[in-house]
C-alpha atoms as a PDB file:
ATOM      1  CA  UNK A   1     -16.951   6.806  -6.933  1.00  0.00           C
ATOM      2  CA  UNK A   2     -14.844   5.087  -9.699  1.00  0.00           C
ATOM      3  CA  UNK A   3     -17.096   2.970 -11.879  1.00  0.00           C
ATOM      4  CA  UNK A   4     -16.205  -0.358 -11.888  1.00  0.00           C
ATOM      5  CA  UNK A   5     -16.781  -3.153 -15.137  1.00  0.00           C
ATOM      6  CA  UNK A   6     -15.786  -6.517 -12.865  1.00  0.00           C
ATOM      7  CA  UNK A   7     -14.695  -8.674 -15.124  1.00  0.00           C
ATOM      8  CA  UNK A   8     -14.716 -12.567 -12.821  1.00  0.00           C
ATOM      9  CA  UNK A   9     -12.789 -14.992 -12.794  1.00  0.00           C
ATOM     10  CA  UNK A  10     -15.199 -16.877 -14.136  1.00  0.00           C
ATOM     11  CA  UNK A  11     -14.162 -15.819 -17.285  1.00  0.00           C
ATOM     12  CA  UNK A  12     -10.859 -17.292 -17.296  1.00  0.00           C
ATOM     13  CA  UNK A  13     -12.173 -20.671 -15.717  1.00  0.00           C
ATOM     14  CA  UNK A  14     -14.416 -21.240 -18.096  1.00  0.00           C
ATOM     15  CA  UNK A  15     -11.744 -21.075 -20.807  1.00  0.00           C
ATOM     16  CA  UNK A  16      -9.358 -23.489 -18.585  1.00  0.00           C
ATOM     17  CA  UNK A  17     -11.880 -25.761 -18.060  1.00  0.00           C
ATOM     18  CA  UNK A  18     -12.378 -26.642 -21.679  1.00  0.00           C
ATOM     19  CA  UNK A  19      -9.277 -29.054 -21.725  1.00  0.00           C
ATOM     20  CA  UNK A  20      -9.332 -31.927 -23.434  1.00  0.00           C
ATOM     21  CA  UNK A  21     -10.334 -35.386 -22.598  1.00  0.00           C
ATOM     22  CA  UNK A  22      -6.487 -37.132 -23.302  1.00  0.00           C
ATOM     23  CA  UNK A  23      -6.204 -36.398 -20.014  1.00  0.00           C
ATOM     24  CA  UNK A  24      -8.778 -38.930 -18.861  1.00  0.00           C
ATOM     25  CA  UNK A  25      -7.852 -42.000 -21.335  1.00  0.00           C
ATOM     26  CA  UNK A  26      -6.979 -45.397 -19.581  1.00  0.00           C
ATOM     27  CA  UNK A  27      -9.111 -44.250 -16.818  1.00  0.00           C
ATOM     28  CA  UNK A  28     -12.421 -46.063 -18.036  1.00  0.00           C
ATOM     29  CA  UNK A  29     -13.179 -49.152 -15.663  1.00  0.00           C
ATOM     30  CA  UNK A  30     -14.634 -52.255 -16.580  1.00  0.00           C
ATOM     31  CA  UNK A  31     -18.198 -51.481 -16.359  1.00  0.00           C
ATOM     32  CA  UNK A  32     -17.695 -48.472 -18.863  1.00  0.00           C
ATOM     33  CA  UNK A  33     -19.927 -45.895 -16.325  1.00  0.00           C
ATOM     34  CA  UNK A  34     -16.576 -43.412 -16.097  1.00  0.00           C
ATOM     35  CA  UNK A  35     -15.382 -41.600 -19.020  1.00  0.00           C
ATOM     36  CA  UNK A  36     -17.341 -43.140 -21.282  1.00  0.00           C
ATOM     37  CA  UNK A  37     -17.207 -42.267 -24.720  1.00  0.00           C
ATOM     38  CA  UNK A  38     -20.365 -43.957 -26.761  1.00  0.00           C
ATOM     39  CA  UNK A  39     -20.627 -45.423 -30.030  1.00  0.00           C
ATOM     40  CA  UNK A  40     -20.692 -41.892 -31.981  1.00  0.00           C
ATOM     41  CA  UNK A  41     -17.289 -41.091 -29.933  1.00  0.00           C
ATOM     42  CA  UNK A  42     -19.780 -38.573 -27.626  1.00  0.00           C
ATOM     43  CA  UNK A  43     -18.558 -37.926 -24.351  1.00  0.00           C
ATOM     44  CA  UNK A  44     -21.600 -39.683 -21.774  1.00  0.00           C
ATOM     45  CA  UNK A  45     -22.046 -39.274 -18.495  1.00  0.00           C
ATOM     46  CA  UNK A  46     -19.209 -38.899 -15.327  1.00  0.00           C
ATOM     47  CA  UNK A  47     -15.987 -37.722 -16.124  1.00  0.00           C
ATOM     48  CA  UNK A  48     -12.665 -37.750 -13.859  1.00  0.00           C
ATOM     49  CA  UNK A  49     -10.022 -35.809 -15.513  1.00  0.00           C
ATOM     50  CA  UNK A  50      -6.635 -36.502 -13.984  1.00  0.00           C
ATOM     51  CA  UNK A  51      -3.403 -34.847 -15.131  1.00  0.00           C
ATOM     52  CA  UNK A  52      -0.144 -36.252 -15.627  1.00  0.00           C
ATOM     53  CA  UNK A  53       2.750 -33.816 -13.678  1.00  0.00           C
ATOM     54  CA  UNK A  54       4.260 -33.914 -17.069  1.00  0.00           C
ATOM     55  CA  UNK A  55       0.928 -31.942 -18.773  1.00  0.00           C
ATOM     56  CA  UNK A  56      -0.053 -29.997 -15.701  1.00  0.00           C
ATOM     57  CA  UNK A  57       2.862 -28.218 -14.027  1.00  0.00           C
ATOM     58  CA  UNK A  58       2.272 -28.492 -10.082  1.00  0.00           C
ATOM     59  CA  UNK A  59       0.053 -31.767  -9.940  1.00  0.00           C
ATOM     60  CA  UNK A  60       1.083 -34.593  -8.955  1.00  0.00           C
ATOM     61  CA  UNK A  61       0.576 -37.935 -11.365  1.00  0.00           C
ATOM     62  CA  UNK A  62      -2.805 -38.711 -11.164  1.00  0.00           C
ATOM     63  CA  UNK A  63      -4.076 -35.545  -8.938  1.00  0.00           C
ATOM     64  CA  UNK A  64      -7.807 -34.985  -9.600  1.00  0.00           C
ATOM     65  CA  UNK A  65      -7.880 -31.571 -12.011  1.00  0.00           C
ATOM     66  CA  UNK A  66     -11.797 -31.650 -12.525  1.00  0.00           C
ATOM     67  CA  UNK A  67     -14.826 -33.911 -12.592  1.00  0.00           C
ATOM     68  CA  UNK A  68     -18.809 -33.516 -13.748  1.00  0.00           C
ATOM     69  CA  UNK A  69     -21.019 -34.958 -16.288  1.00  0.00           C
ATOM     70  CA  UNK A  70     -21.579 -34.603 -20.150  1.00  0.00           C
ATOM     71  CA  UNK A  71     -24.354 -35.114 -22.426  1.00  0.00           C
ATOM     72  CA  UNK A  72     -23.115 -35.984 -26.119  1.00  0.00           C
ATOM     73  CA  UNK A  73     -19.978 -34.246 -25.567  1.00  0.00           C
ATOM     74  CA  UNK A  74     -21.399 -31.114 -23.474  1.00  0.00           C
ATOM     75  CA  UNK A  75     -21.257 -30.137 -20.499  1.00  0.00           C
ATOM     76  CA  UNK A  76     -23.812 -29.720 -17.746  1.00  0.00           C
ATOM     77  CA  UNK A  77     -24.590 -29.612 -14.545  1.00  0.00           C
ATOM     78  CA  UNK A  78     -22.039 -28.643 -11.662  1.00  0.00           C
ATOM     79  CA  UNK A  79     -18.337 -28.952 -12.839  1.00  0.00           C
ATOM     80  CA  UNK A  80     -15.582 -28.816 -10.272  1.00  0.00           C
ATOM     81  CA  UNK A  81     -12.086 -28.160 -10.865  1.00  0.00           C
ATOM     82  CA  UNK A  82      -9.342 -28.267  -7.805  1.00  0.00           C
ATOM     83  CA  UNK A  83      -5.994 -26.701  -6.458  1.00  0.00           C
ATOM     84  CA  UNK A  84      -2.910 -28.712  -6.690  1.00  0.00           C
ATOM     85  CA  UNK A  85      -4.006 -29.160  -2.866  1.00  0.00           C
ATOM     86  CA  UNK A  86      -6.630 -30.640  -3.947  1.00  0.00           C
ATOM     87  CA  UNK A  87      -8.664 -27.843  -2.518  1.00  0.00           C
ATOM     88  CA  UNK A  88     -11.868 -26.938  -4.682  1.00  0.00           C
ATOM     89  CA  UNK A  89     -11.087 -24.101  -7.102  1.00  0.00           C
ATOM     90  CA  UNK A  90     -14.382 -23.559  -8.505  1.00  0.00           C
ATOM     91  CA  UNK A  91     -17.903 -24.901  -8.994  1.00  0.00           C
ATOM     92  CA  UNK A  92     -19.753 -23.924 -12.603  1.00  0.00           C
ATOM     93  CA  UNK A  93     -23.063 -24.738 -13.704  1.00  0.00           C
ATOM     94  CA  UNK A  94     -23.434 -25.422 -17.362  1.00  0.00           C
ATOM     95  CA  UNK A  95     -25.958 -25.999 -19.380  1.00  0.00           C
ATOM     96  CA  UNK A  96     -25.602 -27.407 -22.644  1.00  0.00           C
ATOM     97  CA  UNK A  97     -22.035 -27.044 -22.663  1.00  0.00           C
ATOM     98  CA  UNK A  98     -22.557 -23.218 -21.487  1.00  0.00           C
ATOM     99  CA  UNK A  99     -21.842 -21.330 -18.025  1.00  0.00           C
ATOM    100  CA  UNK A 100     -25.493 -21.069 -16.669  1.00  0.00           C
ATOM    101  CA  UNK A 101     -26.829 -20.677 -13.378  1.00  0.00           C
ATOM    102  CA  UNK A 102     -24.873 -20.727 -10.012  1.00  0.00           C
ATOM    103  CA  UNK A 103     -21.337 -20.558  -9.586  1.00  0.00           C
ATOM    104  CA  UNK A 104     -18.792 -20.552  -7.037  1.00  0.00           C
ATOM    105  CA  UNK A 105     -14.513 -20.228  -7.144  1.00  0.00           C
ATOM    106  CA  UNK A 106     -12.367 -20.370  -4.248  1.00  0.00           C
ATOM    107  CA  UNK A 107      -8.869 -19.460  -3.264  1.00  0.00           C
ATOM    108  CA  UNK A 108      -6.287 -22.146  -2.604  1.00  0.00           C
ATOM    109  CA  UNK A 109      -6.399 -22.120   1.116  1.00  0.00           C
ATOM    110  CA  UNK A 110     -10.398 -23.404   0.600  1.00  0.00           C
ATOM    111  CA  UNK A 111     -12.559 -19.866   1.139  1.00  0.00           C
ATOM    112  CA  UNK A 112     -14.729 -19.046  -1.089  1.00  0.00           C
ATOM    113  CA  UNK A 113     -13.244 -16.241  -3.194  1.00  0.00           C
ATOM    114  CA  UNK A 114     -16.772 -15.350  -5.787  1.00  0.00           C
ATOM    115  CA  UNK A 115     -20.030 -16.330  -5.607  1.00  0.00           C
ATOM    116  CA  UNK A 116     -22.859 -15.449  -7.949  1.00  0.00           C
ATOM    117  CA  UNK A 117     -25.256 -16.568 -11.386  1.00  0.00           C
ATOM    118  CA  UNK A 118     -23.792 -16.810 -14.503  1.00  0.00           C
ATOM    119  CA  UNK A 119     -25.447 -16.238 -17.622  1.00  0.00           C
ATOM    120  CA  UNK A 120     -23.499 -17.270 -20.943  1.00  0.00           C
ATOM    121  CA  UNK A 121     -21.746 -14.065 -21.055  1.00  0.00           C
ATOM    122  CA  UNK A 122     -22.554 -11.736 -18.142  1.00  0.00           C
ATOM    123  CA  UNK A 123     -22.933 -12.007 -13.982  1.00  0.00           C
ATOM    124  CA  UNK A 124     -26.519 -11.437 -12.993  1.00  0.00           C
ATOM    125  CA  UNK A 125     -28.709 -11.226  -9.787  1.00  0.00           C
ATOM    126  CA  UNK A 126     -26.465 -11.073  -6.507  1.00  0.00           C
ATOM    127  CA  UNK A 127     -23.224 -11.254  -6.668  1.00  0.00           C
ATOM    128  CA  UNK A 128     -20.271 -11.457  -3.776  1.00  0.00           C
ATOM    129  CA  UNK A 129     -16.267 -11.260  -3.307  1.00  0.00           C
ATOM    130  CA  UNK A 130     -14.270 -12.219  -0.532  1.00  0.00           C
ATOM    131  CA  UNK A 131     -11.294 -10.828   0.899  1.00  0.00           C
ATOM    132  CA  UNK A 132      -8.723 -13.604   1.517  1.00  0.00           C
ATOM    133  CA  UNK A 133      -9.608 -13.544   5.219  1.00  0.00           C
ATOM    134  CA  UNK A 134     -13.063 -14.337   4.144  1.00  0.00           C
ATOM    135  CA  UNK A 135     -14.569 -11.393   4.476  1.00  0.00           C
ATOM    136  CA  UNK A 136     -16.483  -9.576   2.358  1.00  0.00           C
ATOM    137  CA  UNK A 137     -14.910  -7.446  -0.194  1.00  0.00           C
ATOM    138  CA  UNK A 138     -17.798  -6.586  -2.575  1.00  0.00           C
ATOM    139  CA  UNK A 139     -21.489  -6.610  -2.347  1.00  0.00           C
ATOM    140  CA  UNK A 140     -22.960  -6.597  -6.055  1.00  0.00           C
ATOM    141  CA  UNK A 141     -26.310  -6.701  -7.593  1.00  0.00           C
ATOM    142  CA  UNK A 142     -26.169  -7.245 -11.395  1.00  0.00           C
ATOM    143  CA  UNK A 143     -29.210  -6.674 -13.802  1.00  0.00           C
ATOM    144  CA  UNK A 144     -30.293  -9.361 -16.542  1.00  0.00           C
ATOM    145  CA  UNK A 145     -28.019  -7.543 -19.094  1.00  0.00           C
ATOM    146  CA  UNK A 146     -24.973  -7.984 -17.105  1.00  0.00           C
ATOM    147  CA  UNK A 147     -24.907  -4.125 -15.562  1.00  0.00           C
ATOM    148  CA  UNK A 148     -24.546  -3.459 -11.862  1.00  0.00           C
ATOM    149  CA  UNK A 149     -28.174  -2.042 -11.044  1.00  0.00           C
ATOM    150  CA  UNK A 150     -29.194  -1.168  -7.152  1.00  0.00           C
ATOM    151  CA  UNK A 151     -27.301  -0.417  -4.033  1.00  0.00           C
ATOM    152  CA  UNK A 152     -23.672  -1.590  -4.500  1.00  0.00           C
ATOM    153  CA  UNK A 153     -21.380  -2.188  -1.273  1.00  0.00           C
ATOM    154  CA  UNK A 154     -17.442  -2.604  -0.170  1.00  0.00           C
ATOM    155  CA  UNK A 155     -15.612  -3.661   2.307  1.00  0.00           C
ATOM    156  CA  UNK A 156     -12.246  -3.538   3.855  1.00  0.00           C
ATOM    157  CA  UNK A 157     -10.222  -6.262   5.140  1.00  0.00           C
ATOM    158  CA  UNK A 158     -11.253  -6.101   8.417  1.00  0.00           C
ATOM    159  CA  UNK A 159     -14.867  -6.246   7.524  1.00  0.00           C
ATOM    160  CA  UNK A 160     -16.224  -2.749   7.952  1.00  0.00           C
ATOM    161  CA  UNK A 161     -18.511  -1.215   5.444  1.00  0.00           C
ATOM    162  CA  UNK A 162     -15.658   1.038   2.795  1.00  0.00           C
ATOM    163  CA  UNK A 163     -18.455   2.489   0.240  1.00  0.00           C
ATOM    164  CA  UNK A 164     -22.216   2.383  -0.005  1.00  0.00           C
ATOM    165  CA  UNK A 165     -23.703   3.489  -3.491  1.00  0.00           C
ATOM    166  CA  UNK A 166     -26.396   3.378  -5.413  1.00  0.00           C
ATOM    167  CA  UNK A 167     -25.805   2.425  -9.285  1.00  0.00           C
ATOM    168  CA  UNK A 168     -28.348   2.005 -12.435  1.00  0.00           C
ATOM    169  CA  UNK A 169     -27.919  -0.029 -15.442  1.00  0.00           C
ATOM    170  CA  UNK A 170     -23.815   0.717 -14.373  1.00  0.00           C
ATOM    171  CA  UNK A 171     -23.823   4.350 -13.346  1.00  0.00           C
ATOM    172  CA  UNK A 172     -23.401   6.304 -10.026  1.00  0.00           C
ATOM    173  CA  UNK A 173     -27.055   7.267  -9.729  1.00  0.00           C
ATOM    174  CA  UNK A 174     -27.908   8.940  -6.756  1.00  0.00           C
ATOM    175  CA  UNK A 175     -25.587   8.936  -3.059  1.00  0.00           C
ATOM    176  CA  UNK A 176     -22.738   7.770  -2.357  1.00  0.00           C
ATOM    177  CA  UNK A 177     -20.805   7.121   1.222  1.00  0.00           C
ATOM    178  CA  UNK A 178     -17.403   6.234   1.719  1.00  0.00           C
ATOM    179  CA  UNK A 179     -15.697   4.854   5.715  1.00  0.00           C
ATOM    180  CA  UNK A 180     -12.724   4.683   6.692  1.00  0.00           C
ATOM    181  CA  UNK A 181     -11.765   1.113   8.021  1.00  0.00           C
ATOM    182  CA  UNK A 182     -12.231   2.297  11.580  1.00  0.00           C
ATOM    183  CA  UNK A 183     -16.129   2.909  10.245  1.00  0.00           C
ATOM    184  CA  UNK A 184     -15.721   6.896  10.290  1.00  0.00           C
ATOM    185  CA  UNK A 185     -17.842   8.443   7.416  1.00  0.00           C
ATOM    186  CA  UNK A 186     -15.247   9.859   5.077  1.00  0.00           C
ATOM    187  CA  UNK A 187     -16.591  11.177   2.058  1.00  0.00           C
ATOM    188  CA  UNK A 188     -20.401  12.016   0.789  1.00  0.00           C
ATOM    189  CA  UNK A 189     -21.422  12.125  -2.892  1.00  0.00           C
ATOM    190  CA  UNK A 190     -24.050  12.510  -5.224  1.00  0.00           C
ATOM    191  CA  UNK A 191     -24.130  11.229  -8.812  1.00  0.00           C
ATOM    192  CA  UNK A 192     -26.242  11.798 -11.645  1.00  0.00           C
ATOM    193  CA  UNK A 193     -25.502   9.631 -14.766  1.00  0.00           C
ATOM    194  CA  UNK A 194     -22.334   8.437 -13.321  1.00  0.00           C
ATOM    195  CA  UNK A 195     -20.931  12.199 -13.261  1.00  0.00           C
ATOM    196  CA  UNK A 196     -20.285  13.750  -9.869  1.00  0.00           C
ATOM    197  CA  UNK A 197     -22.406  16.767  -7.947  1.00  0.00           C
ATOM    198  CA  UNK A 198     -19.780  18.796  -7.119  1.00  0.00           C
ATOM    199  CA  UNK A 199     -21.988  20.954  -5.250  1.00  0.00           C
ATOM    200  CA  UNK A 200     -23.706  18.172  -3.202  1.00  0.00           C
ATOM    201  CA  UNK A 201     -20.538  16.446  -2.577  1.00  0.00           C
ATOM    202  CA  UNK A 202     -18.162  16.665   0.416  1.00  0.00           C
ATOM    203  CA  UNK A 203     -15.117  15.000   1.890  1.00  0.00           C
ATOM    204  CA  UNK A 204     -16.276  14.960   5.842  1.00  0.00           C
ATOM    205  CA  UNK A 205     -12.205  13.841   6.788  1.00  0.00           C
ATOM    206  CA  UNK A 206      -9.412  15.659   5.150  1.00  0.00           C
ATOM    207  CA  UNK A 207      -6.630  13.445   3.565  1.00  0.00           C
ATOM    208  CA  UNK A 208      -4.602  11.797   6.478  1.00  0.00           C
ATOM    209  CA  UNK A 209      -0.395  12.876   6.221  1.00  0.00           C
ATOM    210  CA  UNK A 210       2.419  10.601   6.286  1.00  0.00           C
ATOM    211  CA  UNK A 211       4.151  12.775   8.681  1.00  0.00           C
ATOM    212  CA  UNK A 212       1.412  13.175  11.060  1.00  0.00           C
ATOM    213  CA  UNK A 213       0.089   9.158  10.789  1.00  0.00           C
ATOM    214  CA  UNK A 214       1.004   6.538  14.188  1.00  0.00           C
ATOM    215  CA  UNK A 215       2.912   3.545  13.242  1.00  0.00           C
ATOM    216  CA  UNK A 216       2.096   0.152  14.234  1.00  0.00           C
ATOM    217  CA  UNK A 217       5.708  -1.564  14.511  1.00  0.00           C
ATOM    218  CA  UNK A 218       3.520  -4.942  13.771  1.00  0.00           C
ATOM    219  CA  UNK A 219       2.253  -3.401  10.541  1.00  0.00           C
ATOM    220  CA  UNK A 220       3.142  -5.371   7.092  1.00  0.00           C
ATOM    221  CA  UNK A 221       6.558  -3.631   6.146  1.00  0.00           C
ATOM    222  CA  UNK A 222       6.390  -1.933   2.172  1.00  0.00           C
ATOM    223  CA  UNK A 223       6.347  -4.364  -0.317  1.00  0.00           C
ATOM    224  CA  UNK A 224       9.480  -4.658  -2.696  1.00  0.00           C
ATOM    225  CA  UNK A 225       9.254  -2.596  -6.096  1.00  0.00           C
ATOM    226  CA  UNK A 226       8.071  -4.639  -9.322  1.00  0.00           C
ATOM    227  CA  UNK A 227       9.893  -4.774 -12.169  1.00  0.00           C
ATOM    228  CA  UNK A 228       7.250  -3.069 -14.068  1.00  0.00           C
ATOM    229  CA  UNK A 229       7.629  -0.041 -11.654  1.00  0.00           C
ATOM    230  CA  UNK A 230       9.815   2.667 -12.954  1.00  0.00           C
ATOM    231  CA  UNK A 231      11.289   6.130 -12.718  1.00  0.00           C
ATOM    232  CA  UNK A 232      10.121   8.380 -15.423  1.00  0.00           C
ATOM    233  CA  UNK A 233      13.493   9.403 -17.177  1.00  0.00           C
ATOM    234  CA  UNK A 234      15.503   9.460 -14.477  1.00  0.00           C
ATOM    235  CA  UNK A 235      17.450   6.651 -12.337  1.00  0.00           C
ATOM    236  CA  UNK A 236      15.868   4.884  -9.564  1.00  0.00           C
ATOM    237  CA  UNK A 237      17.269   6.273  -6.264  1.00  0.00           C
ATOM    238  CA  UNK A 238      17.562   3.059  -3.670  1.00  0.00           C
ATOM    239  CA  UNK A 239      18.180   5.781  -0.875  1.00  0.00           C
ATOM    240  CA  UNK A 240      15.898   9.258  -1.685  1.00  0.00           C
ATOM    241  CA  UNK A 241      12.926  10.544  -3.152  1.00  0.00           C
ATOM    242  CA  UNK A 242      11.386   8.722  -6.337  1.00  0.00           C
ATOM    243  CA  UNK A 243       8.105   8.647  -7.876  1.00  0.00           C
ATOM    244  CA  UNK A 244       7.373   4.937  -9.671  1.00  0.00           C
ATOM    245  CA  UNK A 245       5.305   4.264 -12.832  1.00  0.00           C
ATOM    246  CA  UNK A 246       3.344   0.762 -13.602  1.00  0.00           C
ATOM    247  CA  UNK A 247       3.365  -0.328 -17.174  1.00  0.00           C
ATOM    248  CA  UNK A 248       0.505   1.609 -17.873  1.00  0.00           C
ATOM    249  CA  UNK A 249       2.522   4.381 -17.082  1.00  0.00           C
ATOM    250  CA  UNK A 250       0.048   5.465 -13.889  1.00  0.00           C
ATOM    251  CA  UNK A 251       1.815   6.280 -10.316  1.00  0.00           C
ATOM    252  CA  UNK A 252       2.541   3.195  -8.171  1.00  0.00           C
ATOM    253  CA  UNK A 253       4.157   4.453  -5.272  1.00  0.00           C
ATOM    254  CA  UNK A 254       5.747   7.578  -4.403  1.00  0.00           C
ATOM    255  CA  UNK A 255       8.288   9.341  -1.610  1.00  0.00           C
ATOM    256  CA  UNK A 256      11.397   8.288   0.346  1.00  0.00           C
ATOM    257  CA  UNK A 257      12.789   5.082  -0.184  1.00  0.00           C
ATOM    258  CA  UNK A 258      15.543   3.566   1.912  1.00  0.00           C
ATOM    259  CA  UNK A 259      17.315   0.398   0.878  1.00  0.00           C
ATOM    260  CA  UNK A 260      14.923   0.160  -2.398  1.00  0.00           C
ATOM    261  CA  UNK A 261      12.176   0.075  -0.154  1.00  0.00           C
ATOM    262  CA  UNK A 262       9.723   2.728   0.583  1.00  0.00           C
ATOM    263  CA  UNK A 263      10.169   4.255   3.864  1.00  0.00           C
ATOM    264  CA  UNK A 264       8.018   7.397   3.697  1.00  0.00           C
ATOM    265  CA  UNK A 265       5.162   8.221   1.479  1.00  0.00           C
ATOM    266  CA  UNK A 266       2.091   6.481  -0.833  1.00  0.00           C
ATOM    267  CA  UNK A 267       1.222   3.390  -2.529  1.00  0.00           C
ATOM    268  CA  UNK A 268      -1.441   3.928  -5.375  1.00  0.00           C
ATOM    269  CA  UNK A 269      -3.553   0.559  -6.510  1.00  0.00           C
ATOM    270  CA  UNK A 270      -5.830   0.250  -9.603  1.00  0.00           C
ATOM    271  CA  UNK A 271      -8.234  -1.732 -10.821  1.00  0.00           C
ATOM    272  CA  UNK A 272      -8.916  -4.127 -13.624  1.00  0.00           C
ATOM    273  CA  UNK A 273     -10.379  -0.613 -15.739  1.00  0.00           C
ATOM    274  CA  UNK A 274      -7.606   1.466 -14.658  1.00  0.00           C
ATOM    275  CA  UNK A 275      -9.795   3.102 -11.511  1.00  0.00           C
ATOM    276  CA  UNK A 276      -7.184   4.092  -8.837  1.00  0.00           C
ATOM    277  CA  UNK A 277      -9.007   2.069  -5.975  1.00  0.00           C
ATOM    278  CA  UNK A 278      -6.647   2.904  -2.911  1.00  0.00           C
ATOM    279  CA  UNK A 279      -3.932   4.940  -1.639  1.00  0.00           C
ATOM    280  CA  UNK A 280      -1.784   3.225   0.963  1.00  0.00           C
ATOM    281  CA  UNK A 281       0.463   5.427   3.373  1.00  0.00           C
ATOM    282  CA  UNK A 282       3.765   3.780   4.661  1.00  0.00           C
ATOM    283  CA  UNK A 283       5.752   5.575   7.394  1.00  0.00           C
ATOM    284  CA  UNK A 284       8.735   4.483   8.685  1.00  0.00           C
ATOM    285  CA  UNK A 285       8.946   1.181   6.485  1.00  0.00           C
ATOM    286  CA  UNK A 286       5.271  -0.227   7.503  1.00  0.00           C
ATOM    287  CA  UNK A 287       1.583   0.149   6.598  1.00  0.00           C
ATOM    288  CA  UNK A 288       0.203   3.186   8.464  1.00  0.00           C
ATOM    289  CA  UNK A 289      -3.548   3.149   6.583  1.00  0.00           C
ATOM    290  CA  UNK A 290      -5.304   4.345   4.109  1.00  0.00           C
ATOM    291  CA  UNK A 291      -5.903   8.187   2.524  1.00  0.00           C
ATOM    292  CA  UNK A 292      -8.873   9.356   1.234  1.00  0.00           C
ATOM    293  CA  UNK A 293      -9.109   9.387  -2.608  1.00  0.00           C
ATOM    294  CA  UNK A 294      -9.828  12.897  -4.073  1.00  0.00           C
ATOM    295  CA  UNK A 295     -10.708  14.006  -7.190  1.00  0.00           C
ATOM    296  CA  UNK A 296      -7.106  15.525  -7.696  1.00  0.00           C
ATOM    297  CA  UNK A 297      -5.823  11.675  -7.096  1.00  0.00           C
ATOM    298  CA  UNK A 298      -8.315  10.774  -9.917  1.00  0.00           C
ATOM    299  CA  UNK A 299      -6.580  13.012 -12.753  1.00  0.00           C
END
C-alpha cells in the first residue's frame, strides 16, 4: 500500500484567506459594528469582505468572498469564505489569528469536500474526504504530531470499501486489504515498518485485461491527452500505439489511440507524493474499470 503524506486543502485556504481588508472599505455602516477598525487602526469585531469583479476574477461587484470576526487585527473563531455561487467554500477555526480546531471545505456544487481538526501546522484526530458524489473517499485518523496513526480506509466512487489498513505514526504496520469496486477482496498484505511481507502477501484476483474486459457503451469515453503528456523521443501517433509521460516524466496512459484518443489500453493516476494510486482500463473508447496495482506497476 503506497504511503500517503495528504497534504489539505486547508493549506492553500489558509494562505487565500489572508487577503487584505481594502476589500472591505466603504462598507462600515453608521453604527460602526461592521468592519470596524478602532482607534489603534486594529481590526474589531465582524467583518464582510466583498470583492470588486475588477480584484477578484469571477465575482460579481459586491459578491460576499468571506466573513468572521477579529480581535485586534486576528482572527478567530469560524471564518467562511464562498464560491462565486455563493456556495460555502470552507469553514476554518482560528484562534489567535491561527488555523485551530474544526474545519470544513466544500466543492462548488455545496458537498462537503474535507472535514477534520486543524492544528497550526498539521491535521489531527479524524479526518474525512469526499468523492464529488459525496461519498466517501478517505477515512483518516491523524495522531497529535500530524502522522496518520490507526486503521486507515478508502473508498471508490460508488461507495464501496477500496483499501483497509492499519498505519503507525505514518507507516504500513500490520494488514492490509484491498476491493475491487464491486466489493471482491483483491489483494492481501502485510507490512512491517511501512516495507512489504512479501511472503505474507498475496494478490487473491489476477490483473483484469483490456482485451478480455465488457464494455459499458454508457461508460465516460477516454479523456483527451494533456499537454503535459508526451511521447518519450518519438512523435505522438493520433492513430497507433503510444506510451505518454506527465511532467514528472511517470507513465500517464498507454496503448492504442484512435483519433488522439485512447481506444485500447491503461490510464495511470498519481498522487500528490508521486504514489501511482490507480490504473484505469479503457476498451473500445470508454471506461471499462479498474486493474489491480502490482508491485511491477510500482517500479
Amino acid at each position: 500500500m503506497p504511503r500517503t503524506k495528504h497534504l489539505p486543502l486547508l493549506v492553500v485556504l489558509a494562505l487565500l484567506l489572508v487577503v487584505p481588508a481594502t476589500f472591505a472599505q466603504g462598507n462600515t455602516i453608521a453604527q460602526d459594528t461592521l468592519n470596524r477598525v478602532d482607534d489603534m487602526g486594529r481590526k474589531q469585531g465582524h467583518w464582510r469582505i466583498v470583492a470588486p469583479s475588477t480584484d477578484k476574477p469571477g465575482y460579481a461587484d459586491g459578491a460576499l468572498v468571506e466573513e468572521g470576526r477579529y480581535t485586534n487585527s486576528k482572527r478567530v473563531g469560524v471564518w467562511r469564505r464562498y464560491w462565486p455561487n455563493g456556495n460555502v467554500m470552507s469553514e476554518i477555526t482560528y484562534q489567535m489569528g491561527r488555523p485551530k480546531g474544526e474545519y470544513k471545505t466544500y466543492y462548488p456544487s455545496g458537498k462537503v469536500e474535507e472535514s477534520g481538526s486543524w492544528d497550526l501546522d498539521r491535521n489531527t484526530g479524524k479526518f474525512q474526504r469526499f468523492h464529488p458524489n459525496g461519498k466517501l473517499a478517505q477515512d483518516f485518523v491523524f495522531n497529535e504530531h500530524g502522522l496518520r496513526d490507526g486503521e486507515q480506509k478508502y473508498y471508490h466512487e460508488n461507495g464501496q470499501l477500496a483499501v483497509q489498513v492499519q498505519v503507525k505514526e505514518g507507516r504500513e504496520e500490520g494488514s492490509l486489504k484491498r476491493y475491487t469496486a464491486e466489493g471482491q477482496l483483491q489483494q492481501v498484505a502485510e507490512f512491517n515498518n511501512g516495507v512489504i511481507n512479501q511472503a505474507n502477501s498475496r494478490y487473491v484476483r489476477s490483473v483484469p485485461k483490456a482485451e478480455d474486459v465488457k464494455v459499458d457503451a454508457s461508460a465516460p469515453a477516454a479523456p483527451a491527452v494533456s499537454a503535459e503528456e508526451k511521447p518519450n523521443a518519438v512523435p505522438f501517433r493520433e492513430n497507433g500505439y503510444n506510451t505518454l509521460y506527465d511532467k514528472q516524466l511517470r507513465i500517464s496512459q498507454q496503448g492504442e489511440f484512435v483519433n488522439g484518443r485512447l481506444h485500447n489500453g491503461k490510464r495511470y493516476t498519481y498522487n500528490s507524493d508521486g504514489i501511482l494510486t490507480r490504473i484505469q482500463i479503457f476498451k473500445g473508447g470508454r471506461y471499462a474499470g479498474d486493474a489491480v496495482i502490482t508491485d511491477e506497476d510500482r517500479q
